[in-house]
C-alpha atoms as a PDB file:
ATOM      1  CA  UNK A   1      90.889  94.416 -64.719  1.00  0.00           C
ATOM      2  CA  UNK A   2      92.777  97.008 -66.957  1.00  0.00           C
ATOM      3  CA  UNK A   3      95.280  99.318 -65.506  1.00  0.00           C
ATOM      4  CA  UNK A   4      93.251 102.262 -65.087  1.00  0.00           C
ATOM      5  CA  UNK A   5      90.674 100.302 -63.232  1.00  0.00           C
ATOM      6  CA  UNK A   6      93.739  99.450 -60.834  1.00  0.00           C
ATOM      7  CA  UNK A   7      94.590 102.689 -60.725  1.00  0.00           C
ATOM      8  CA  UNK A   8      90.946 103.963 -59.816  1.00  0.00           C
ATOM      9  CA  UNK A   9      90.505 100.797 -56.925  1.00  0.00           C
ATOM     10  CA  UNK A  10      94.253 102.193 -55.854  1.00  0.00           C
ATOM     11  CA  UNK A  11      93.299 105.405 -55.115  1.00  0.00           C
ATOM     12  CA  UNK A  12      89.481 104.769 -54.048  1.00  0.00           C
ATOM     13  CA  UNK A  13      91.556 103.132 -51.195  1.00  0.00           C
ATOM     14  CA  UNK A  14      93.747 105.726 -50.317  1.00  0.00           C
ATOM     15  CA  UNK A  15      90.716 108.159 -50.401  1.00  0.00           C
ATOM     16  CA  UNK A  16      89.091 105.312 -47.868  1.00  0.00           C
ATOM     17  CA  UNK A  17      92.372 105.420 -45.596  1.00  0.00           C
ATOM     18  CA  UNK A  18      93.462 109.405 -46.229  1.00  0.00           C
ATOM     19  CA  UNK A  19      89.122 109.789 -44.914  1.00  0.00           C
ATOM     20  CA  UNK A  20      89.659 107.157 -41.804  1.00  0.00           C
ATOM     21  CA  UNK A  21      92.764 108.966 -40.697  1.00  0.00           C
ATOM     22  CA  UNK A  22      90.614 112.254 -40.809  1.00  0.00           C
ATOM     23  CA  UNK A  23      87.878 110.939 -38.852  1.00  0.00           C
ATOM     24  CA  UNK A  24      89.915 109.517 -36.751  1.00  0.00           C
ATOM     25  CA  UNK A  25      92.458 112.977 -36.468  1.00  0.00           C
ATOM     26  CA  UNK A  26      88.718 114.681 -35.788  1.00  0.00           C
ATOM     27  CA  UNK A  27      87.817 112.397 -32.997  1.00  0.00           C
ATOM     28  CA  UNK A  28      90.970 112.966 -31.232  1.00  0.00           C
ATOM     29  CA  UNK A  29      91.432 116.800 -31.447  1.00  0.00           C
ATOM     30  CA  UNK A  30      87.287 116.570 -30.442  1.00  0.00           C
ATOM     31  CA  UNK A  31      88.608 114.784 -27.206  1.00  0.00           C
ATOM     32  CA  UNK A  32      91.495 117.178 -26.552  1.00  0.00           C
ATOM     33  CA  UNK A  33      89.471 120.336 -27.270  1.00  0.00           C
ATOM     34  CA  UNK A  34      87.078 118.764 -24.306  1.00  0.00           C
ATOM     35  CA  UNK A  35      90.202 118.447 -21.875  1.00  0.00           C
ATOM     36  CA  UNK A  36      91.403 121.271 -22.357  1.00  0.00           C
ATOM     37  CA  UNK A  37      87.783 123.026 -21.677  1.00  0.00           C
ATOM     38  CA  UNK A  38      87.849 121.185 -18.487  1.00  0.00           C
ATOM     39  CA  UNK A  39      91.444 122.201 -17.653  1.00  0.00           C
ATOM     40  CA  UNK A  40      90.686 125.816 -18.170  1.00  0.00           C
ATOM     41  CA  UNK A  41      87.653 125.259 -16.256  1.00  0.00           C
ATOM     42  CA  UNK A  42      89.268 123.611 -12.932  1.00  0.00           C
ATOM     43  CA  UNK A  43      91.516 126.739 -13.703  1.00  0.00           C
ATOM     44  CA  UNK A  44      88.898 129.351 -13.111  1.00  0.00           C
ATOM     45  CA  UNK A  45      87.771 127.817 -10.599  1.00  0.00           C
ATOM     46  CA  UNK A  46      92.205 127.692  -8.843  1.00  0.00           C
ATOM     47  CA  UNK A  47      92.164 131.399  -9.863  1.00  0.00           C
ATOM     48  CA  UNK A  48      89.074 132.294  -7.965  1.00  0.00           C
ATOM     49  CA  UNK A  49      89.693 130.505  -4.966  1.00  0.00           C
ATOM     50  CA  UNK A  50      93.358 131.959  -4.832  1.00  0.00           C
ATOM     51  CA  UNK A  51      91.672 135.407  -5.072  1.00  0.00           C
ATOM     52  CA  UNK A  52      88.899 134.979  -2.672  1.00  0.00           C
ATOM     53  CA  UNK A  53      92.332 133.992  -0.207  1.00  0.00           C
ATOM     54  CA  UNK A  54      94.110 136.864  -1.333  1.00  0.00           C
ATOM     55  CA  UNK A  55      91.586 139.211   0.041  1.00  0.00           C
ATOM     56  CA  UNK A  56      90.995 137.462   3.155  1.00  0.00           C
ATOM     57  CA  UNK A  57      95.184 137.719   3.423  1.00  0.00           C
ATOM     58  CA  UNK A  58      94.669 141.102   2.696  1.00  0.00           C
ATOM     59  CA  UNK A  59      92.224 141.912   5.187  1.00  0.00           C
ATOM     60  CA  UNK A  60      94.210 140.379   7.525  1.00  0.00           C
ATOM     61  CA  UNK A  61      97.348 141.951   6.920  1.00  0.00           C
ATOM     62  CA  UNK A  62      95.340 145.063   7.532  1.00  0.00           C
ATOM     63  CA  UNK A  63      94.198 144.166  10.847  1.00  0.00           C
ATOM     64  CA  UNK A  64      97.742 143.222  11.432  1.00  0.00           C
ATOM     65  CA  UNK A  65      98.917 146.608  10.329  1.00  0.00           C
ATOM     66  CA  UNK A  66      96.725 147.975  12.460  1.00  0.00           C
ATOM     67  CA  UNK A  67      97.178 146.591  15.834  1.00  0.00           C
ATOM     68  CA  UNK A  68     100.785 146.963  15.190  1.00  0.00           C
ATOM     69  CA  UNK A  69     100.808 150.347  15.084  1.00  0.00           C
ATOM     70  CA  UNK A  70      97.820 150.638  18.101  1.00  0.00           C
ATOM     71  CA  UNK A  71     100.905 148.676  20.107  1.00  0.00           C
ATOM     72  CA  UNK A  72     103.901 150.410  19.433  1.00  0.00           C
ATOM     73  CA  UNK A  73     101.539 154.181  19.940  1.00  0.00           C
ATOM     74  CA  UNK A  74     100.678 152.655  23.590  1.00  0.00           C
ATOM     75  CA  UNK A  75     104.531 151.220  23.661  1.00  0.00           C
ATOM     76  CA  UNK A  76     105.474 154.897  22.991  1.00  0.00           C
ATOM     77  CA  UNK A  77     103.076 156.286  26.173  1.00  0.00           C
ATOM     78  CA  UNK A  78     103.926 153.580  28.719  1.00  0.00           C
ATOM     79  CA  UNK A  79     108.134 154.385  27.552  1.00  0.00           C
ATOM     80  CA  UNK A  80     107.399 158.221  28.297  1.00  0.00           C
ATOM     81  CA  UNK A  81     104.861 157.199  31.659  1.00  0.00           C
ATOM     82  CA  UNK A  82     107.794 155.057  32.770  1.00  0.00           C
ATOM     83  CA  UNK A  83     110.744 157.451  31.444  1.00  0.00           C
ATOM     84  CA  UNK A  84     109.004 160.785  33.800  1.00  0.00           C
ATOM     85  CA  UNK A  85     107.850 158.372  36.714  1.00  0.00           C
ATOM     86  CA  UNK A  86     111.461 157.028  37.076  1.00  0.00           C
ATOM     87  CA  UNK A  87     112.724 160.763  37.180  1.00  0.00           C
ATOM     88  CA  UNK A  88     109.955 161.960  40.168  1.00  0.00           C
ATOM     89  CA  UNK A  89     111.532 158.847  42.200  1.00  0.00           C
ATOM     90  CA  UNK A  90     115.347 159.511  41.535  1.00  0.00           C
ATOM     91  CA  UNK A  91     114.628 163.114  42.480  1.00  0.00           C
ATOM     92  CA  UNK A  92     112.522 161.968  45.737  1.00  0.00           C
ATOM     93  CA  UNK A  93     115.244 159.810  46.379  1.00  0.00           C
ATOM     94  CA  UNK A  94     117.847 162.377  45.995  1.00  0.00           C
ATOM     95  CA  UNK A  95     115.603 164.516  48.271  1.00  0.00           C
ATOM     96  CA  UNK A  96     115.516 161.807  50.578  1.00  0.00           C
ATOM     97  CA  UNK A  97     118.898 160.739  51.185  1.00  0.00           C
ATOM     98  CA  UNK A  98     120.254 165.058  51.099  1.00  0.00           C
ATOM     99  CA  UNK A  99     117.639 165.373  54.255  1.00  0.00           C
ATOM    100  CA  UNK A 100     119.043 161.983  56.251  1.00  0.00           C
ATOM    101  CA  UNK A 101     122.344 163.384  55.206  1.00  0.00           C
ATOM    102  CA  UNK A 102     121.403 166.123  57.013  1.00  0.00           C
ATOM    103  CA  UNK A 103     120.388 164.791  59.856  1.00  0.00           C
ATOM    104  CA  UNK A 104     123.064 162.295  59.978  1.00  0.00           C
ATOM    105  CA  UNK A 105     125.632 164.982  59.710  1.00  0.00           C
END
């Protein structure tokens, strides 16, 4: 074998190894491009379920919203019902006890 047909066998192996190494590169970005695809997949699928609860949150917040301010509206009447109901009996009171003063002398 003469030195240039060394030199070809040489680099007919490095081709062979630099071509495994590629095939074998290829194969494992082939198997990361598919994890990634389901990653972003099981991600869609986090992102839609976290919106679907952030409307149902919302919905209830706004029910919430709601029957807090229905509450403190009625919490306003029954404060003013009570406020003028307790001022008719301190003035029938007052009424009362001026007439048995009266009486009583």
């Amino acid at each position: 074998m003469t030195d240039s047909d060394l030199t070809v066998s040489i680099l007919r192996e490095i081709r062979d190894a630099v071509v495994a190494v590629n095939q074998n590169l290829s194969a494992r970005i082939d198997g990361v491009s598919t994890r990634l695809d389901s990653v972003s997949s099981r991600l869609d699928g986090v992102s839609s379920r976290i919106d679907t609860l952030t409307e149902h949150l919302d919905q209830r917040f706004g029910v919430v919203e709601t029957t807090l301010k229905d509450l403190s509206g009625q919490l306003v009447l029954v404060t003013r019902y009570l406020k003028h109901r307790t001022e008719v009996d301190i003035e029938d009171l007052r009424q009362r006890v001026t007439r048995l003063e009266a009486k009583v002398g």
